[in-house]
Protein backbone atom coordinates (compact mmCIF):
# COMPACT_ATOMS: atom_id res chain seq x y z
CA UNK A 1 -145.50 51.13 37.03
CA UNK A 2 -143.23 50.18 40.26
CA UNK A 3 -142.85 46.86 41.76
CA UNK A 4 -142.00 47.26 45.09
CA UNK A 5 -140.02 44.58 47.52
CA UNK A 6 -138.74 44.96 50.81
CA UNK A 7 -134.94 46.84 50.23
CA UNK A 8 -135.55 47.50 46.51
CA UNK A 9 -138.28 48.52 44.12
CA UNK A 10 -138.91 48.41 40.10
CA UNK A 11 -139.63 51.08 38.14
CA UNK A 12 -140.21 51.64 34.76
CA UNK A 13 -138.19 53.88 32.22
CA UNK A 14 -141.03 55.66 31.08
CA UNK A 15 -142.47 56.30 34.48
CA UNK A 16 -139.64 57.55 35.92
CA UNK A 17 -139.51 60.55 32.87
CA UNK A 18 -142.89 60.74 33.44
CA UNK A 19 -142.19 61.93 36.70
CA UNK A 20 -139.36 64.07 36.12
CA UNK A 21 -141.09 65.91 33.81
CA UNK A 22 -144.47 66.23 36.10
CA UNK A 23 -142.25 66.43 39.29
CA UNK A 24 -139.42 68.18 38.60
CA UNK A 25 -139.26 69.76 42.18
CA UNK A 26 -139.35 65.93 44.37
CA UNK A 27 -137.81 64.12 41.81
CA UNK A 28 -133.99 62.54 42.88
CA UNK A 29 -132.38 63.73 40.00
CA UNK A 30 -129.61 61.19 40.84
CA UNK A 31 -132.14 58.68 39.59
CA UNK A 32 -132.17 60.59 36.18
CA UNK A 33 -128.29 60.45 36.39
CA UNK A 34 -128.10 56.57 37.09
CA UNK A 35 -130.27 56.22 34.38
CA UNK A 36 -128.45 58.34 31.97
CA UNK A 37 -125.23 56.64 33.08
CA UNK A 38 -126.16 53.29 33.05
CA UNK A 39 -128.38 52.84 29.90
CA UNK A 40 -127.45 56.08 27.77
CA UNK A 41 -130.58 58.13 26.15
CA UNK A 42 -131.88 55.55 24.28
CA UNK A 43 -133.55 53.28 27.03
CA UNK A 44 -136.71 50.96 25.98
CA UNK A 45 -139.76 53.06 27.77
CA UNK A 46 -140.95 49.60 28.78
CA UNK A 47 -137.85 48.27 30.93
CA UNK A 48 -137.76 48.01 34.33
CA UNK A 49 -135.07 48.91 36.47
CA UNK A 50 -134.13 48.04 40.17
CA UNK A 51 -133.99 51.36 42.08
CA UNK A 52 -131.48 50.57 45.73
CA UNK A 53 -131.20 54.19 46.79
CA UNK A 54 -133.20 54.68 50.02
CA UNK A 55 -134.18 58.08 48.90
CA UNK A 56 -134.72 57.44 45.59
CA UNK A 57 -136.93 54.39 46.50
CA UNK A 58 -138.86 56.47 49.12
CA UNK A 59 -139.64 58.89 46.34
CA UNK A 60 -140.98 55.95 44.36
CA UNK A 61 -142.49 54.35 46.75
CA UNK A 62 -144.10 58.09 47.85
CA UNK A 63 -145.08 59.34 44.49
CA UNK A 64 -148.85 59.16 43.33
CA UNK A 65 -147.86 59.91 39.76
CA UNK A 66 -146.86 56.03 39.19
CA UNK A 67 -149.27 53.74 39.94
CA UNK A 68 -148.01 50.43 42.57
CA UNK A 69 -148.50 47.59 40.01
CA UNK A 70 -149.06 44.92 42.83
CA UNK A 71 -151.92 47.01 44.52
CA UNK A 72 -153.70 47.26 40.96
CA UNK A 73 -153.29 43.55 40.22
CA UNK A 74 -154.63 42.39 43.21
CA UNK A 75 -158.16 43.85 41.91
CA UNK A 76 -160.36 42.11 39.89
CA UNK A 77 -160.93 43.62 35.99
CA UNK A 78 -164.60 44.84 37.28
CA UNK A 79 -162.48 47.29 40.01
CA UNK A 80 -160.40 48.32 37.83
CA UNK A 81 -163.11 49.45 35.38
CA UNK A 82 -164.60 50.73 38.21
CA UNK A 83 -161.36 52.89 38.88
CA UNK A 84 -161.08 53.95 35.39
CA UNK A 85 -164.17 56.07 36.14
CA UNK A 86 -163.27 57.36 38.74
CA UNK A 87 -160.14 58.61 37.34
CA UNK A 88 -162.77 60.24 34.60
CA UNK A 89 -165.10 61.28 37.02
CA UNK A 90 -162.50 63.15 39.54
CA UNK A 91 -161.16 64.67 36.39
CA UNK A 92 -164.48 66.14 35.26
CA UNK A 93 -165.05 67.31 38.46
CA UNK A 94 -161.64 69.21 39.10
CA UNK A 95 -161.48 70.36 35.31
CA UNK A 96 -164.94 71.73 36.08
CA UNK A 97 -163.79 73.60 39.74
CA UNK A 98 -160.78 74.70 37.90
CA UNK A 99 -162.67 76.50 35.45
CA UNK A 100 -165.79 77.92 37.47
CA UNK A 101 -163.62 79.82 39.66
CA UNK A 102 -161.14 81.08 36.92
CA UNK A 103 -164.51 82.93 35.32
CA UNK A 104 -165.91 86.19 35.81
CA UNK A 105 -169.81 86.97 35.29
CA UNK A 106 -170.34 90.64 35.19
CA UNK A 107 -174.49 90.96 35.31
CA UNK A 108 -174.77 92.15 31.58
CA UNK A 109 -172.16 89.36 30.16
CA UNK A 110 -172.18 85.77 30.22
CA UNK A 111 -169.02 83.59 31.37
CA UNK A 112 -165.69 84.71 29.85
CA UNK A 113 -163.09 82.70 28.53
CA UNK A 114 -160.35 81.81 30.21
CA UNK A 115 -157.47 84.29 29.62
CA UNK A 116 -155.12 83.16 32.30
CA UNK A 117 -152.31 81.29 31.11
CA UNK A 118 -151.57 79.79 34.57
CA UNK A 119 -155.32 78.11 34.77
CA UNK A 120 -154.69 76.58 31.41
CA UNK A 121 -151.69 75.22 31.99
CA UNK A 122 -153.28 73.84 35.29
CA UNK A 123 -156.08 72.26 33.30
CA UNK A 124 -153.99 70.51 30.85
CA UNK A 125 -151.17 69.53 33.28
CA UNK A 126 -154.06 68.02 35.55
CA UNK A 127 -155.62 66.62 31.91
CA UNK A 128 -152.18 64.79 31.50
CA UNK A 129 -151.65 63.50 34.47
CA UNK A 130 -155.60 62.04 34.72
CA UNK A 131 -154.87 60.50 31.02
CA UNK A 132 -151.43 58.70 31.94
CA UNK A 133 -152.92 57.15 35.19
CA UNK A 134 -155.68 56.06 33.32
CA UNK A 135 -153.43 54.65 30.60
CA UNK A 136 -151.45 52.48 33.47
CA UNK A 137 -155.05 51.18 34.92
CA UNK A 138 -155.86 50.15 31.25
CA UNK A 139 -152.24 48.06 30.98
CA UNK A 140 -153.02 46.45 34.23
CA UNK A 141 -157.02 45.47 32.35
CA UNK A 142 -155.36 44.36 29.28
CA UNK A 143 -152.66 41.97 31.33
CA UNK A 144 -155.15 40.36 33.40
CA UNK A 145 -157.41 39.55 29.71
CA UNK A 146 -154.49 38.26 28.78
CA UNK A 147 -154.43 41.03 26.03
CA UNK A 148 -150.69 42.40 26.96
CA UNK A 149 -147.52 41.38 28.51
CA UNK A 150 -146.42 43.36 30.73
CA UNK A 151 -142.96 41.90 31.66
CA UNK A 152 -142.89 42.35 35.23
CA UNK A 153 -139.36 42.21 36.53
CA UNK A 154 -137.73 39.10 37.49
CA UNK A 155 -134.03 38.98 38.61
CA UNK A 156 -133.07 37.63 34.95
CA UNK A 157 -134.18 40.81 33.33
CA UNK A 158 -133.69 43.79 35.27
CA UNK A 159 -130.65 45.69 35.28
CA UNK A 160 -129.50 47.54 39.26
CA UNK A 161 -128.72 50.72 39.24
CA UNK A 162 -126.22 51.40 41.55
């Protein structure tokens, strides 16, 4: 998730490979570096770190793959079930879209199988990226029942980047 403030944002480790890996063509790979430099390869997935870079923060800030933990806390539980879903929902229905227009019907056969490698890769990349923004919505649930800590940045316990 990202925690954004008015010259700085928070991001977390695993969000920010999460992205690189899902948007390797955006992504300021001078974050990746900082990261690399700073904390080695063997960075807790759950730390935050404070992002200063105006690109790399506008990237952040920009990116729908990590969810803006401050705009999902401000909902109640019941909205973010309600979100949940959706998420489900709008991935049946692409999933679905995806796959009706990657078939054939000749008028003797049924539907084929998919044999393009491309439109499977599309359906599980889209699969992935459904599942992991579901999985942040259900962190967000679990805080606010007092299930999970998240361990939202403060000063004391985030490390800049510079």
């Amino acid at each position: 998730m990202k925690v954004i403030n008015e010259n700085s944002c928070y991001v977390q480790v695993d969000d920010l490979i999460y992205a690189l890996r899902n948007d390797y063509n955006k992504f300021p790979m001078g974050l990746y570096y900082n990261v690399i430099n700073n904390y080695g390869t063997h960075v807790p997935s759950d730390m935050f770190i404070e992002v200063t870079d105006e690109n790399q923060i506008k990237y952040i800030k920009e990116t729908s793959l990590i969810y803006d933990y401050d705009l999902l806390n401000s909902k109640s539980v019941e909205e973010l079930e309600e979100l949940c879903d959706q998420i489900i929902r709008e991935s049946n229905i692409r999933r679905s879209r995806i796959v009706l227009s990657s078939m054939s019907k000749k008028p003797t056969e049924g539907y084929r199988i998919i044999s393009d490698p491309f439109v499977r890769l599309n359906i599980s990349h889209e699969k992935n990226n459904r599942r992991y923004l579901l999985s942040q919505v259900k962190s967000v649930i679990a805080s606010k029942k007092g299930e999970k800590d998240l361990n939202i940045p403060s000063r004391s316990m985030v490390r800049e980047l510079k």
